[in-house]
Protein backbone atom coordinates (compact mmCIF):
# COMPACT_ATOMS: atom_id res chain seq x y z
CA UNK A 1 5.94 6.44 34.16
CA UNK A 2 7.97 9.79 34.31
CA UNK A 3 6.56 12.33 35.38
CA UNK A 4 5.40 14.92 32.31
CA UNK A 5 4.22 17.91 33.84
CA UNK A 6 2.68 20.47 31.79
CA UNK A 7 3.77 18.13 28.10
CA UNK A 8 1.99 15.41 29.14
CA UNK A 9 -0.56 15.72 26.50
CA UNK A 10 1.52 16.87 23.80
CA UNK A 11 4.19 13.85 24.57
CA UNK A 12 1.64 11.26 24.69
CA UNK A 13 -0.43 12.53 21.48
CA UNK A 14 3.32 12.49 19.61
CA UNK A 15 3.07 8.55 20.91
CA UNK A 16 -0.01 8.04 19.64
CA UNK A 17 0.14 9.43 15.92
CA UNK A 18 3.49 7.70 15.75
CA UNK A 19 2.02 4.30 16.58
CA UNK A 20 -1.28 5.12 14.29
CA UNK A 21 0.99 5.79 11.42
CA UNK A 22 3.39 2.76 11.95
CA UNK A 23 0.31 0.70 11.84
CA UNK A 24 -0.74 2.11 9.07
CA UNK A 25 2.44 1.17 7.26
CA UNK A 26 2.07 -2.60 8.40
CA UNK A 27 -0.91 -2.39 7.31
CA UNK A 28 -0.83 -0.96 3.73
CA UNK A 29 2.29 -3.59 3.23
CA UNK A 30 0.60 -6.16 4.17
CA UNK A 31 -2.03 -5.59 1.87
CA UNK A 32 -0.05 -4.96 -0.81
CA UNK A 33 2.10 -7.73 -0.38
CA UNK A 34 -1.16 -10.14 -0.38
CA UNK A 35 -2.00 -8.17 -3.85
CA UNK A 36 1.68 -8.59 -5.65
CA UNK A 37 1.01 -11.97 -4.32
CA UNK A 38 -2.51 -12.85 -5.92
CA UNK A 39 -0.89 -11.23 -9.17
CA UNK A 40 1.96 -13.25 -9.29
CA UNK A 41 0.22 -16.14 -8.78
CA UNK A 42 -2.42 -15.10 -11.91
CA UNK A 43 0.45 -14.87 -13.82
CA UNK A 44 2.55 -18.02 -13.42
CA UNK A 45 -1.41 -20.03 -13.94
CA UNK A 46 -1.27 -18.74 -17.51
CA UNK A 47 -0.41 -21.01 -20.14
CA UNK A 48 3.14 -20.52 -21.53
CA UNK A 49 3.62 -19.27 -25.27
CA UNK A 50 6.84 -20.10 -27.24
């Protein structure tokens, strides 16, 4: 690991929100993606009209 001196904190903190909010976003579209999937699959189970 380089050495950081006096940033050390502030360089490592940036790494950490970054990695908090890029598993956020996996997270979030993964959920949503299970949702639009349970939807879709409500919809094609209805009975057809026409």
């Amino acid at each position: 690991m380089p050495d950081l001196g006096s940033y050390a904190v502030y360089v490592i903190g940036a790494y950490a929100v970054s990695l908090g909010l890029i598993g956020a976003l996996v997270w979030a579209s993964v959920a949503r993606a299970r949702k639009v999937r349970a939807q879709l699959e409500e919809v094609e189970r209805r009975p057809r009209h026409g």
